[in-house]
N, C-alpha and C. Protein backbone atom coordinates (compact mmCIF):
# COMPACT_ATOMS: atom_id res chain seq x y z
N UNK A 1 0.84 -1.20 0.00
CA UNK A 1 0.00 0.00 0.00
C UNK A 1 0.88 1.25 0.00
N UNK A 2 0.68 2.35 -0.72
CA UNK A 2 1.31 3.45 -1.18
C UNK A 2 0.68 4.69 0.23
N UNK A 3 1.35 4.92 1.20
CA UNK A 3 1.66 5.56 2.60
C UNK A 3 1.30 6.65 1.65
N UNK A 4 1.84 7.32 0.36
CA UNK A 4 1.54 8.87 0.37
C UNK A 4 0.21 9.36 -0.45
N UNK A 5 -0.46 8.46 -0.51
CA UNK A 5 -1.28 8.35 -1.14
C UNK A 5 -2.31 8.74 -0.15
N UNK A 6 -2.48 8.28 0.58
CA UNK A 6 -3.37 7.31 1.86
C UNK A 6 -4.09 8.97 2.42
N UNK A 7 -3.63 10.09 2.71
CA UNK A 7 -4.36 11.09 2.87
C UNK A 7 -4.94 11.82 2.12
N UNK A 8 -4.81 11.99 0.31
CA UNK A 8 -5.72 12.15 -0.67
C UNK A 8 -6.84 11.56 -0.66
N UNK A 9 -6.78 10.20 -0.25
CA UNK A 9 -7.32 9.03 -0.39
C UNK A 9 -8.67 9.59 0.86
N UNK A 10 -8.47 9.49 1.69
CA UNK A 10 -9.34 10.11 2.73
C UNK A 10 -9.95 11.55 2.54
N UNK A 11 -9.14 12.45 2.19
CA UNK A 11 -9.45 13.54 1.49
C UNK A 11 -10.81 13.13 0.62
N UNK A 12 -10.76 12.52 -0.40
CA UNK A 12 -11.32 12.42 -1.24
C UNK A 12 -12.71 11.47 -0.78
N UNK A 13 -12.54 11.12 0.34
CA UNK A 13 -13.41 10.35 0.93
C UNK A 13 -14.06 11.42 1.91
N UNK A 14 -13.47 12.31 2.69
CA UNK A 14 -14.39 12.92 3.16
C UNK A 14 -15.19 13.91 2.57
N UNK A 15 -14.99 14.71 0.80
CA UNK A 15 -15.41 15.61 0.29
C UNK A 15 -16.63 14.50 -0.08
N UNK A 16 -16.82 13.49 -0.43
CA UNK A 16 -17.59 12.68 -1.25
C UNK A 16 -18.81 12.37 0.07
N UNK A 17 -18.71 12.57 1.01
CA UNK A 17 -19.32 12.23 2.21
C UNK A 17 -20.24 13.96 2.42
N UNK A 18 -19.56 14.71 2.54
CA UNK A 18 -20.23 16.48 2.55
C UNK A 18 -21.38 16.66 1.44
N UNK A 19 -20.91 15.73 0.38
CA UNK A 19 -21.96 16.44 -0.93
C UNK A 19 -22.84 14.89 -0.89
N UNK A 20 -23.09 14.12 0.20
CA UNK A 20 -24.48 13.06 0.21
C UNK A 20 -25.07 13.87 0.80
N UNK A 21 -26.26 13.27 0.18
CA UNK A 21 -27.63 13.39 0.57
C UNK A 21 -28.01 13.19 2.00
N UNK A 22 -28.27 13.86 3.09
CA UNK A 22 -28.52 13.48 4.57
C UNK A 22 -29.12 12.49 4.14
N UNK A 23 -29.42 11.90 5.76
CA UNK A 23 -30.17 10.80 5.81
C UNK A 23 -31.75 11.03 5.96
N UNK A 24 -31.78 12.03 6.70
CA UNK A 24 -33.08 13.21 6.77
C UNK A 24 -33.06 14.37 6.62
N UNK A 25 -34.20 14.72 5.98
CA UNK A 25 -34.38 16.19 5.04
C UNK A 25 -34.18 16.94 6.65
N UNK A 26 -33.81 18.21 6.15
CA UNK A 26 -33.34 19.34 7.05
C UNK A 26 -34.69 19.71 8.29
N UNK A 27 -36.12 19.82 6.98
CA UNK A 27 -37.59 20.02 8.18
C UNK A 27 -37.94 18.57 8.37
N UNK A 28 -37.67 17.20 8.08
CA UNK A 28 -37.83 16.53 8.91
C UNK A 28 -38.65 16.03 10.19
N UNK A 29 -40.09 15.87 10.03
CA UNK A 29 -40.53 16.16 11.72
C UNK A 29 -41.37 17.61 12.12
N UNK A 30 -40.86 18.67 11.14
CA UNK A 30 -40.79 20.31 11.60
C UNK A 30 -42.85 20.11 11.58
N UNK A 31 -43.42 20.89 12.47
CA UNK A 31 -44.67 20.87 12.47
C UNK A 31 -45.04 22.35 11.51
N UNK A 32 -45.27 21.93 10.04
CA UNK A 32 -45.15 22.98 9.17
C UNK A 32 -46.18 22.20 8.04
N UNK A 33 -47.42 22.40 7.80
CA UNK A 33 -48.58 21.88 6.78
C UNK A 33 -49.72 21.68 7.51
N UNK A 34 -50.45 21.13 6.90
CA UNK A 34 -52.05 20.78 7.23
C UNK A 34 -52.96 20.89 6.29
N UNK A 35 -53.97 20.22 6.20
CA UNK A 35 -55.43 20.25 5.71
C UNK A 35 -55.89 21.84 5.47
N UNK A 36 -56.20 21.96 3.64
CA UNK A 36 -56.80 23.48 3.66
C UNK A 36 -57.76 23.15 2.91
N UNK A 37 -59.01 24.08 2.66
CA UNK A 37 -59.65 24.24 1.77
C UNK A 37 -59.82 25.83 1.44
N UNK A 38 -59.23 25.59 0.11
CA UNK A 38 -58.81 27.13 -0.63
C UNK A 38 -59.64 27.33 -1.78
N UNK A 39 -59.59 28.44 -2.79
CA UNK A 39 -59.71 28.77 -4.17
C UNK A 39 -58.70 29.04 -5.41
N UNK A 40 -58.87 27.97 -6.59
CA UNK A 40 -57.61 27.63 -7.47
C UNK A 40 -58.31 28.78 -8.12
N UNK A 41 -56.81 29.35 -8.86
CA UNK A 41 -56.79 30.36 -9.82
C UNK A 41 -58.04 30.13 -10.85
N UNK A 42 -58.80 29.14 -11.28
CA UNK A 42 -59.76 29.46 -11.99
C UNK A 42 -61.32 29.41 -11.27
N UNK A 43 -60.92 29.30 -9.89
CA UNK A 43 -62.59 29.85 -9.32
C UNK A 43 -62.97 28.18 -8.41
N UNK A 44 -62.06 27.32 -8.31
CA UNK A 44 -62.30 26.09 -7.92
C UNK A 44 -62.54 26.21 -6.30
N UNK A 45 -62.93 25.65 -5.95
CA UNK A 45 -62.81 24.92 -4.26
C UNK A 45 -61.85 23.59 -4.57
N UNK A 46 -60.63 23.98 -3.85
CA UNK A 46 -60.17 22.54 -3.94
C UNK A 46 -59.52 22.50 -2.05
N UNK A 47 -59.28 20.99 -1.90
CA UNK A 47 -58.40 21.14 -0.78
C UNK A 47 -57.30 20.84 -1.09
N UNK A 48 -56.37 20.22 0.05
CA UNK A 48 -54.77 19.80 0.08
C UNK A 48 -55.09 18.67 -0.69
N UNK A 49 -56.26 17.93 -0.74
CA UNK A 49 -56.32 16.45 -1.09
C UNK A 49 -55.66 16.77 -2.76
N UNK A 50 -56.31 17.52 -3.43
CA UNK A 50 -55.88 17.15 -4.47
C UNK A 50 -54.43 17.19 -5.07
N UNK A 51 -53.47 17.51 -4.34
CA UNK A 51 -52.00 17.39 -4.37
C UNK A 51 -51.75 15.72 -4.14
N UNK A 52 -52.29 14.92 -3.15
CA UNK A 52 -51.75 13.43 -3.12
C UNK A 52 -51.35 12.90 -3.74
N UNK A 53 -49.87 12.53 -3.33
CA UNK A 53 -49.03 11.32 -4.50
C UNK A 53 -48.26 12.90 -4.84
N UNK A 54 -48.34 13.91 -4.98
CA UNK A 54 -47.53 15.09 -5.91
C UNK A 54 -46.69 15.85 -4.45
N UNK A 55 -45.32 16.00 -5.33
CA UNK A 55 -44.51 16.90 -4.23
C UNK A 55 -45.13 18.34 -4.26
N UNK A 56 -44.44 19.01 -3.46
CA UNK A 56 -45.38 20.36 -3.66
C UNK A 56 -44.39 21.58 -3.40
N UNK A 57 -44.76 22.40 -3.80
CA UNK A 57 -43.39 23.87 -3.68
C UNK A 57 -44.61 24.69 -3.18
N UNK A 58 -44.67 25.14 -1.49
CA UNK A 58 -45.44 25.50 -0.95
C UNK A 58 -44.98 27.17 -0.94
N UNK A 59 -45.03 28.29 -2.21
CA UNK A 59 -45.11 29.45 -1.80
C UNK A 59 -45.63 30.68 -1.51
N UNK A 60 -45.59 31.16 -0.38
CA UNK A 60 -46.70 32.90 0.51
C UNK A 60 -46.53 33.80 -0.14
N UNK A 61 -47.63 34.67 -0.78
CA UNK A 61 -47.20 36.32 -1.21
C UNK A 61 -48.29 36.87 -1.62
N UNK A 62 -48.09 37.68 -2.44
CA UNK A 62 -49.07 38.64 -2.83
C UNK A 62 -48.70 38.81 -4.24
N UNK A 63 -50.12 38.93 -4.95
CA UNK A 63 -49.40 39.34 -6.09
C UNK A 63 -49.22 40.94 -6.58
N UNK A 64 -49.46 41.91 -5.26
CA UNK A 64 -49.13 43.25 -5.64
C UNK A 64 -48.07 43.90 -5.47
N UNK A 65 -46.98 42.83 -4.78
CA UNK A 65 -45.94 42.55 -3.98
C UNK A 65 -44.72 43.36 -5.08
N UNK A 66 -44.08 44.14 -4.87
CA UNK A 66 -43.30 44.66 -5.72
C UNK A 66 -41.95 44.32 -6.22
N UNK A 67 -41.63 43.94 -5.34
CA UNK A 67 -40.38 42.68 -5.87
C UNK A 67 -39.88 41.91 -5.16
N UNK A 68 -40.37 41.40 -3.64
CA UNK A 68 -39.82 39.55 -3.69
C UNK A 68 -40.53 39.04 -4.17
N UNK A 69 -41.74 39.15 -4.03
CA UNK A 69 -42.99 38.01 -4.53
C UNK A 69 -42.63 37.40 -6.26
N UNK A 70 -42.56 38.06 -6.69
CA UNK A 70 -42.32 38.31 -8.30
C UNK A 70 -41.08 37.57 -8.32
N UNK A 71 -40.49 37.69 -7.79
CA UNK A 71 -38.50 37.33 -8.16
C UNK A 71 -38.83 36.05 -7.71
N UNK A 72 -39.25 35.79 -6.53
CA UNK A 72 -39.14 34.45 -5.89
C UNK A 72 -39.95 33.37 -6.93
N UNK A 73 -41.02 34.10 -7.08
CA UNK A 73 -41.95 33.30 -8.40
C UNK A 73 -41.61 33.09 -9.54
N UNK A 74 -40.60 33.67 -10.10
CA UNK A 74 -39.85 33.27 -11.42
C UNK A 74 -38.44 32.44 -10.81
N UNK A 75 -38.08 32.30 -9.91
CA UNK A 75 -36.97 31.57 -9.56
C UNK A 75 -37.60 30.34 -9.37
N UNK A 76 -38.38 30.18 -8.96
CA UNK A 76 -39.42 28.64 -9.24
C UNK A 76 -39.66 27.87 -10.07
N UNK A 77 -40.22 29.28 -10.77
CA UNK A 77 -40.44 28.60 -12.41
C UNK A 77 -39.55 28.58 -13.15
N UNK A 78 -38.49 29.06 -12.77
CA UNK A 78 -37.06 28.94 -13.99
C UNK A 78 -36.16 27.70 -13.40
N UNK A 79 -36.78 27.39 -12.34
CA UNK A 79 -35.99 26.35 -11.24
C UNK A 79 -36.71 24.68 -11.78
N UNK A 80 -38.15 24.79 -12.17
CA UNK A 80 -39.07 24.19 -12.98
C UNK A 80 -38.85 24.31 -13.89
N UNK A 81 -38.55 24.79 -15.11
CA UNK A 81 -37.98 24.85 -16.68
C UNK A 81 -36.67 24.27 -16.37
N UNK A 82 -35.61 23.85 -15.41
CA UNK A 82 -34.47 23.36 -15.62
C UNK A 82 -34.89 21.88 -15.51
N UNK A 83 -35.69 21.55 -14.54
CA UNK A 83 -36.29 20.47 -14.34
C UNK A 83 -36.88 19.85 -15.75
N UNK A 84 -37.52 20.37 -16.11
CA UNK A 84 -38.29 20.17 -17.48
C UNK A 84 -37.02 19.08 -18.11
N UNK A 85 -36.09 20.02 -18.31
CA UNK A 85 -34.80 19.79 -19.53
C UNK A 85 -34.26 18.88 -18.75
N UNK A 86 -33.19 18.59 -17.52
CA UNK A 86 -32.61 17.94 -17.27
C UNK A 86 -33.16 16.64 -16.48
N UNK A 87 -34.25 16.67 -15.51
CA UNK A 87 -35.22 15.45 -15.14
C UNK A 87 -36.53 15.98 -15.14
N UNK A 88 -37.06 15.29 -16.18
CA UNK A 88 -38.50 15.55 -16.60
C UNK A 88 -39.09 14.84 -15.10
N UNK A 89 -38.49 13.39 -15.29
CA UNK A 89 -39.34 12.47 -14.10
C UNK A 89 -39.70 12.98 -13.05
N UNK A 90 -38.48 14.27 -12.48
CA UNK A 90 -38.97 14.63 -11.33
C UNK A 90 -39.77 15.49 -11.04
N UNK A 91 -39.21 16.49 -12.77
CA UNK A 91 -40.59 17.57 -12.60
C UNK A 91 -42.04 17.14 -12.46
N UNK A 92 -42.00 16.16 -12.98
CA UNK A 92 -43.21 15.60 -13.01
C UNK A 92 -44.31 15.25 -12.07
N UNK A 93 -43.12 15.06 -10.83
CA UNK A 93 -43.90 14.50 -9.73
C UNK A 93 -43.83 16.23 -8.54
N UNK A 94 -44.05 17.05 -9.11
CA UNK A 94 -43.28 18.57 -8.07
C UNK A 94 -44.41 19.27 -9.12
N UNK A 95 -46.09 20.03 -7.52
CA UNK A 95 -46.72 21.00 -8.35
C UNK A 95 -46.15 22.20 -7.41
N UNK A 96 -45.40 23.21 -8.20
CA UNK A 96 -45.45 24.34 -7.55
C UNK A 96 -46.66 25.32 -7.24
N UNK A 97 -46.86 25.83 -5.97
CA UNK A 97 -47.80 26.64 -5.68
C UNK A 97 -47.81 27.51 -5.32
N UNK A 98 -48.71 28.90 -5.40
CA UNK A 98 -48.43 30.06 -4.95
C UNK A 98 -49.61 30.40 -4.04
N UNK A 99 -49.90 30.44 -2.48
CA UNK A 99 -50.55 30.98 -2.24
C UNK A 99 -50.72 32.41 -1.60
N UNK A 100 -51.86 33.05 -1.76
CA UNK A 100 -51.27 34.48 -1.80
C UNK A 100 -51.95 34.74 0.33
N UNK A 101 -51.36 35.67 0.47
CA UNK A 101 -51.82 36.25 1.80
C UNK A 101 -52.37 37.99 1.80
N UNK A 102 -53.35 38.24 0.71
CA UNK A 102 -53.71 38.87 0.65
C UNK A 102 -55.01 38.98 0.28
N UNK A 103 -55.67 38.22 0.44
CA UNK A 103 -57.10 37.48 -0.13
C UNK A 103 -58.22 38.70 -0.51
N UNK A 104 -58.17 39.81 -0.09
CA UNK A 104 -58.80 41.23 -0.41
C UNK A 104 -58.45 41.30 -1.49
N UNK A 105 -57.31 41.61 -2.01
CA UNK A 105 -57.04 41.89 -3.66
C UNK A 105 -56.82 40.82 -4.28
N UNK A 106 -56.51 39.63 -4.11
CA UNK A 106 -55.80 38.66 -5.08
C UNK A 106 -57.15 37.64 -5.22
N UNK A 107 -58.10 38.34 -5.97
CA UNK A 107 -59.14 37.20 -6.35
C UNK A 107 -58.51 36.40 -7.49
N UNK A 108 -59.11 34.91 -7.47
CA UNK A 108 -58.93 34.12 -8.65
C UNK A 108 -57.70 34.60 -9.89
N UNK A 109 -58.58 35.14 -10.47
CA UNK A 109 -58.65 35.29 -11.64
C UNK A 109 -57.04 36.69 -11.87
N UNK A 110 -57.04 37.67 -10.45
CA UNK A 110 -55.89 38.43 -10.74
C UNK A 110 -54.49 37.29 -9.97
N UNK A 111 -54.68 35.69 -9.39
CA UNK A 111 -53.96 34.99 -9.38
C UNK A 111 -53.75 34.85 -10.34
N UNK A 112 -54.70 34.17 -11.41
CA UNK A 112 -54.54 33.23 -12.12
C UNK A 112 -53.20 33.93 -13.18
N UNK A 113 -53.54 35.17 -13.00
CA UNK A 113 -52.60 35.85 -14.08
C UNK A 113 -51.15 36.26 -13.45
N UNK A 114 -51.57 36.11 -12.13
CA UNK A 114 -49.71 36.14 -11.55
C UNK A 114 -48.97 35.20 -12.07
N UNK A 115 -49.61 33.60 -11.73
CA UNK A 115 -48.86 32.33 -11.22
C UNK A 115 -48.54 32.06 -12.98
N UNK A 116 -49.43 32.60 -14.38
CA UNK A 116 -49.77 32.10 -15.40
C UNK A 116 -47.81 32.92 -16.32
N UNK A 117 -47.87 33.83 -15.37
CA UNK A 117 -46.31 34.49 -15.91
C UNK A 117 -45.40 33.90 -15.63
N UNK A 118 -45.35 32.68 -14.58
CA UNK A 118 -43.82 32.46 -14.67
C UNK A 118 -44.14 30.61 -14.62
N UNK A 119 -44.67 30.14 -14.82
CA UNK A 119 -44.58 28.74 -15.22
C UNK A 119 -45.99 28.18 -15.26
N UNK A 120 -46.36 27.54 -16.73
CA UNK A 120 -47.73 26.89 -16.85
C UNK A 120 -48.30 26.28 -15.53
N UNK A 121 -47.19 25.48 -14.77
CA UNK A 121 -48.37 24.25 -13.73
C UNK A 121 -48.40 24.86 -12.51
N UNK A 122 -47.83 26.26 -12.40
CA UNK A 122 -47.91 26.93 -11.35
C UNK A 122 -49.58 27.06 -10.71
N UNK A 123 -49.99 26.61 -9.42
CA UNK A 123 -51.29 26.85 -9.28
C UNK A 123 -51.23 27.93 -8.17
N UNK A 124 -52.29 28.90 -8.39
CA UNK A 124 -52.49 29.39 -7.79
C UNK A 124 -53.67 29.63 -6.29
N UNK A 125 -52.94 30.48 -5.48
CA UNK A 125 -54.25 29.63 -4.54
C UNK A 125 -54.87 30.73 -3.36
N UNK A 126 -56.41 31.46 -3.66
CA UNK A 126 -56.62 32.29 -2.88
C UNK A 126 -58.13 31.54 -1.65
N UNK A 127 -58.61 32.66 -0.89
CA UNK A 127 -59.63 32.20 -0.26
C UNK A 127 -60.50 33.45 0.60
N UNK A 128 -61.10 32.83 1.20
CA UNK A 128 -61.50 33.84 2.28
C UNK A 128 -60.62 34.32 3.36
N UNK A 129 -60.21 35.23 3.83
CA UNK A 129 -59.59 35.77 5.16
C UNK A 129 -59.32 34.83 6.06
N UNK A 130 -60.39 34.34 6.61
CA UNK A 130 -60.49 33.09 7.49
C UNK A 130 -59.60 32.07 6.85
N UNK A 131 -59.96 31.54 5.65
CA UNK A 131 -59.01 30.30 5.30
C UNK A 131 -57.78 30.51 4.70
N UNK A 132 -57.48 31.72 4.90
CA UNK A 132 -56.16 32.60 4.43
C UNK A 132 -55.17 32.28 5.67
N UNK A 133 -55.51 32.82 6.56
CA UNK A 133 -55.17 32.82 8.12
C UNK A 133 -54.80 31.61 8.48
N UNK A 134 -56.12 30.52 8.50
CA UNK A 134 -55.72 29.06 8.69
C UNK A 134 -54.57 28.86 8.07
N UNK A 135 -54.26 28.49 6.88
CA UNK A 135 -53.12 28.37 6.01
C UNK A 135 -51.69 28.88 6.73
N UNK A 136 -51.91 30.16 6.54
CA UNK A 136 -50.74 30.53 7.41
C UNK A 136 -50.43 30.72 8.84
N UNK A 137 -51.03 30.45 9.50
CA UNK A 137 -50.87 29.23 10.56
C UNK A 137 -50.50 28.17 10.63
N UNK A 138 -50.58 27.26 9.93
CA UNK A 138 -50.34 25.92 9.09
C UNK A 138 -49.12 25.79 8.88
N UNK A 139 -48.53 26.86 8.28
CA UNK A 139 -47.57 26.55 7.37
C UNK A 139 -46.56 28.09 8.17
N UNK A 140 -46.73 28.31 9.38
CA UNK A 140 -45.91 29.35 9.98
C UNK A 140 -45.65 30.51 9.31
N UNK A 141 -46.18 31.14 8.15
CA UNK A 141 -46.28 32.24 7.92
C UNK A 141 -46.49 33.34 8.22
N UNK A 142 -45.81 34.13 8.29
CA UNK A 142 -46.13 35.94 8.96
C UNK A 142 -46.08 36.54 7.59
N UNK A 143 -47.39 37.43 8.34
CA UNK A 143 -47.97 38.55 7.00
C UNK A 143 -48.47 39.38 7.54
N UNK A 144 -48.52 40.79 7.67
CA UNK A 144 -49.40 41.73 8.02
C UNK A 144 -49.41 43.18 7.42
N UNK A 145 -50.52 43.31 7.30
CA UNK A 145 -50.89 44.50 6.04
C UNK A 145 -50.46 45.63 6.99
N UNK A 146 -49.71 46.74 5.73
CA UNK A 146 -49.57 48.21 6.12
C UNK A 146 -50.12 48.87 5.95
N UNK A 147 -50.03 50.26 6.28
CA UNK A 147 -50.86 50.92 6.34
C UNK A 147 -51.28 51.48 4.81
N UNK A 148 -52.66 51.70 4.66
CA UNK A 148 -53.23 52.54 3.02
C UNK A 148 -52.35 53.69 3.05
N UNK A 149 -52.23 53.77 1.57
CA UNK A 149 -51.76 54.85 0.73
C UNK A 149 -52.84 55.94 0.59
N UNK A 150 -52.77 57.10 0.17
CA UNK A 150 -54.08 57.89 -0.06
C UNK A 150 -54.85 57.33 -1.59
N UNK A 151 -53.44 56.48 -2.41
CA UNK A 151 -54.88 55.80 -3.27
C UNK A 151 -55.42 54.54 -3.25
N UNK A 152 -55.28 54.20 -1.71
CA UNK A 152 -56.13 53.02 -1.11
C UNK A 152 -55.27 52.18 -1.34
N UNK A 153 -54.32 51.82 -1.88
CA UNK A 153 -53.11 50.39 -1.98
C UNK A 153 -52.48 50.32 -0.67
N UNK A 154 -51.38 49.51 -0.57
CA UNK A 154 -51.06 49.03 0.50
C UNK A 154 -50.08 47.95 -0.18
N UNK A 155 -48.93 47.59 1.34
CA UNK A 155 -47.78 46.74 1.02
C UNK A 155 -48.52 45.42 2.16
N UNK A 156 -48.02 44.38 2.07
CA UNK A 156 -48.02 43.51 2.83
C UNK A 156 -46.93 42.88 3.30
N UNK A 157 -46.72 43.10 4.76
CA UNK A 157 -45.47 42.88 5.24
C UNK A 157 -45.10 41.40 5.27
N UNK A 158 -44.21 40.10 4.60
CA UNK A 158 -44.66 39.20 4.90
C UNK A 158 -43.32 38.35 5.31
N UNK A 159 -43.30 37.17 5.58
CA UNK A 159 -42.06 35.94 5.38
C UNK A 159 -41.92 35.59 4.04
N UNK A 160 -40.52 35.23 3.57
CA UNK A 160 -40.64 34.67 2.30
C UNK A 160 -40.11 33.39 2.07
N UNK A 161 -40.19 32.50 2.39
CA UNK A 161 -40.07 30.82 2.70
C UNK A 161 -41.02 30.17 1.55
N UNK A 162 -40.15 29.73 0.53
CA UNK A 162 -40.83 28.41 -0.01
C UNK A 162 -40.29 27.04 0.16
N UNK A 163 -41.54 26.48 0.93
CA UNK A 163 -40.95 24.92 1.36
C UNK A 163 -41.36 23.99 0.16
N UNK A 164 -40.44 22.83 0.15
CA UNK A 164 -40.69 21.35 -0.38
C UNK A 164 -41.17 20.60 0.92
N UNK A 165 -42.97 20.45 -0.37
CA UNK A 165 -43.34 19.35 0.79
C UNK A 165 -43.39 17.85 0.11
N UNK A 166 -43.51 16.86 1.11
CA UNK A 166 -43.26 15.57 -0.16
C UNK A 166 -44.67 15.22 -0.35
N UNK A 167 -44.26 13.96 -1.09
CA UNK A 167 -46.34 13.29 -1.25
C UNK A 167 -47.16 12.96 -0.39
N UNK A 168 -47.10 13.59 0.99
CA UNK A 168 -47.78 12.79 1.58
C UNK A 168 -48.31 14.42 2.24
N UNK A 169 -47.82 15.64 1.81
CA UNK A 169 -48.23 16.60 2.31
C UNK A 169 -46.88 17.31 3.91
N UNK A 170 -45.78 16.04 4.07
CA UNK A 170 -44.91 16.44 5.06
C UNK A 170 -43.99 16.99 4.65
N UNK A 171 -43.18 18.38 5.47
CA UNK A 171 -42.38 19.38 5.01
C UNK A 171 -40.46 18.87 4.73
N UNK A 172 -40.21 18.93 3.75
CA UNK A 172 -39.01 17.99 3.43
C UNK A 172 -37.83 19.62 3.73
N UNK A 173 -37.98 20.33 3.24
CA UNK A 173 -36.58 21.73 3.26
C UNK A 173 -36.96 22.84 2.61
N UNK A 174 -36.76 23.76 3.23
CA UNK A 174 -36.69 25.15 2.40
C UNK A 174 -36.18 25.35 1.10
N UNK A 175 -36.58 25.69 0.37
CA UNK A 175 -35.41 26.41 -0.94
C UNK A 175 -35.18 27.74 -1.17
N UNK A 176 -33.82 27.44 -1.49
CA UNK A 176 -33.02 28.30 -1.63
C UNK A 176 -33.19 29.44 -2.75
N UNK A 177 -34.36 29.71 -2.61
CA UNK A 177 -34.25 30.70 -3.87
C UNK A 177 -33.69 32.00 -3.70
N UNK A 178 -32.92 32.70 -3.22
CA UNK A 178 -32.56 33.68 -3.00
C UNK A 178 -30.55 33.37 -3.69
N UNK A 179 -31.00 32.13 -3.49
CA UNK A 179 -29.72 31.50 -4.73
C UNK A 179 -29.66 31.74 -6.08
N UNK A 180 -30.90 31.38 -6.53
CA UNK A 180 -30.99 31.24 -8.10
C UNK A 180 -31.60 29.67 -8.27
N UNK A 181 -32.37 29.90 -9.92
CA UNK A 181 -32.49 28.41 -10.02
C UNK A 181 -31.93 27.56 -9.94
N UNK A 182 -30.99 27.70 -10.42
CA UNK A 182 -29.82 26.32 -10.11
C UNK A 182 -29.72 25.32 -8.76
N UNK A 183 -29.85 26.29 -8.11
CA UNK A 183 -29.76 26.16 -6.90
C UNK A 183 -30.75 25.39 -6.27
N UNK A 184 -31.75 26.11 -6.36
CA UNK A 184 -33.36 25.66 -6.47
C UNK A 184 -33.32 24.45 -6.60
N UNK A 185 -33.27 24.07 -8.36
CA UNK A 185 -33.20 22.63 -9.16
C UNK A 185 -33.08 21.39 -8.30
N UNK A 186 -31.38 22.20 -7.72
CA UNK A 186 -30.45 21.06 -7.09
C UNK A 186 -31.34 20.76 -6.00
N UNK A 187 -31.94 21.61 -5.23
CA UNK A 187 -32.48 20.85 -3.98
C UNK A 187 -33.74 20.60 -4.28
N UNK A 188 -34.71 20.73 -4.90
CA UNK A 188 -35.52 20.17 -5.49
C UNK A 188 -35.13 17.96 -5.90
N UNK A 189 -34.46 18.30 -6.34
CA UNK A 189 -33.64 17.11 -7.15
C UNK A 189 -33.46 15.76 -5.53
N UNK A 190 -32.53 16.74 -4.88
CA UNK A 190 -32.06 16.39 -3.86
C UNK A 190 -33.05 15.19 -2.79
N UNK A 191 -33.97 15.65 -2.78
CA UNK A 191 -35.12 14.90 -1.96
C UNK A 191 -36.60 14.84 -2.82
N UNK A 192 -37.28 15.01 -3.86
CA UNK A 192 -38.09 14.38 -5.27
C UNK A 192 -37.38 13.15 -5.10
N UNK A 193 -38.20 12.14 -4.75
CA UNK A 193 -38.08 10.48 -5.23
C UNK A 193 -39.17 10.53 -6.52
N UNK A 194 -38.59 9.50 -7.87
CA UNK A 194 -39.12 9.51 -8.93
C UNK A 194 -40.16 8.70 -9.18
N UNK A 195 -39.57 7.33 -7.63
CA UNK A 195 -40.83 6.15 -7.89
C UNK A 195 -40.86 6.18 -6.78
N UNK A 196 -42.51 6.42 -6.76
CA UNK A 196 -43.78 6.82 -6.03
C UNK A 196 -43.39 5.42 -4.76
């Protein structure tokens, strides 16, 4: 056995050990989801049920939001177009979502046209106040409206956390979008199992 070798050798063994996959996702356990019943961008009642079996990209905002909401929502969907190209399989099984925390302005239909700009399967997802609230409760979200403008608009102060949840509706890790898609992709990639 070659002695000068022998600490590359380990070297190379411990870099290969840093870039596995934990054994458990980072939220793991984290008490972060639950049972909703909301409104899909085209006027639906749906609940959580209809995600089952599908991973999910759980993200909070507004769509009057002036620029995280927007940035974070095209880093999704450009994070989803890499997916497309390099593993379809996984995109496949990953619906990204946007739900908004502003349920006063973001009816249906001015979702439907947020979520419709930065990636087709993007769903969008509004409701009543009440089941707005629930949600973000649910899912540990902070949001709270500022004060009106004199032409009645307003900012909404909020968190900006989009989680991966897996198929069963349990919270797998944050993403990194404040990275870039790439970034995104990779942890997307990272914990998406392809067979169900």
């Amino acid at each position: 056995m070659n002695l000068r070798l022998l600490p590359i050798s380990l070297l190379l063994a411990l870099a290969a050990c840093s870039n596995a996959t934990p054994a458990d996702p980072p939220l793991a356990g984290a008490k972060i989801g639950g049972p909703f019943q909301l409104i899909d961008q085209d006027g639906k009642a749906i609940t959580d049920k209809v995600f089952a079996g599908k991973y999910r990209i759980m993200y909070f905002g507004y769509t009057y939001c002036p620029d995280v909401c927007p940035t974070t929502a095209q880093t999704i969907g450009a994070a989803m177009r890499l997916l497309d190209k390099s593993d379809p399989a996984v995109s496949a099984r990953v619906v990204p979502v946007f739900v908004t925390v502003d349920p006063e302005r973001d009816t249906p239909a001015v979702v439907k046209q947020f979520v419709s700009a930065f990636y087709p399967r993007f769903v969008g997802l509004t409701g009543s106040p009440a089941a707005i609230d629930k949600i973000k409760t649910e899912y540990g979200v902070f949001a709270s409206k500022g004060k009106t403008t004199p032409n009645g608009g307003y900012l909404v102060e909020h968190s900006n956390a989009a989680y991966l949840m897996d198929s069963n509706g349990n919270p797998l890790a944050l993403l990194p979008t404040e990275q870039g898609a790439q970034a995104t992709a990779d942890e997307i990639k990272r914990w998406v199992k392809t067979n169900p």
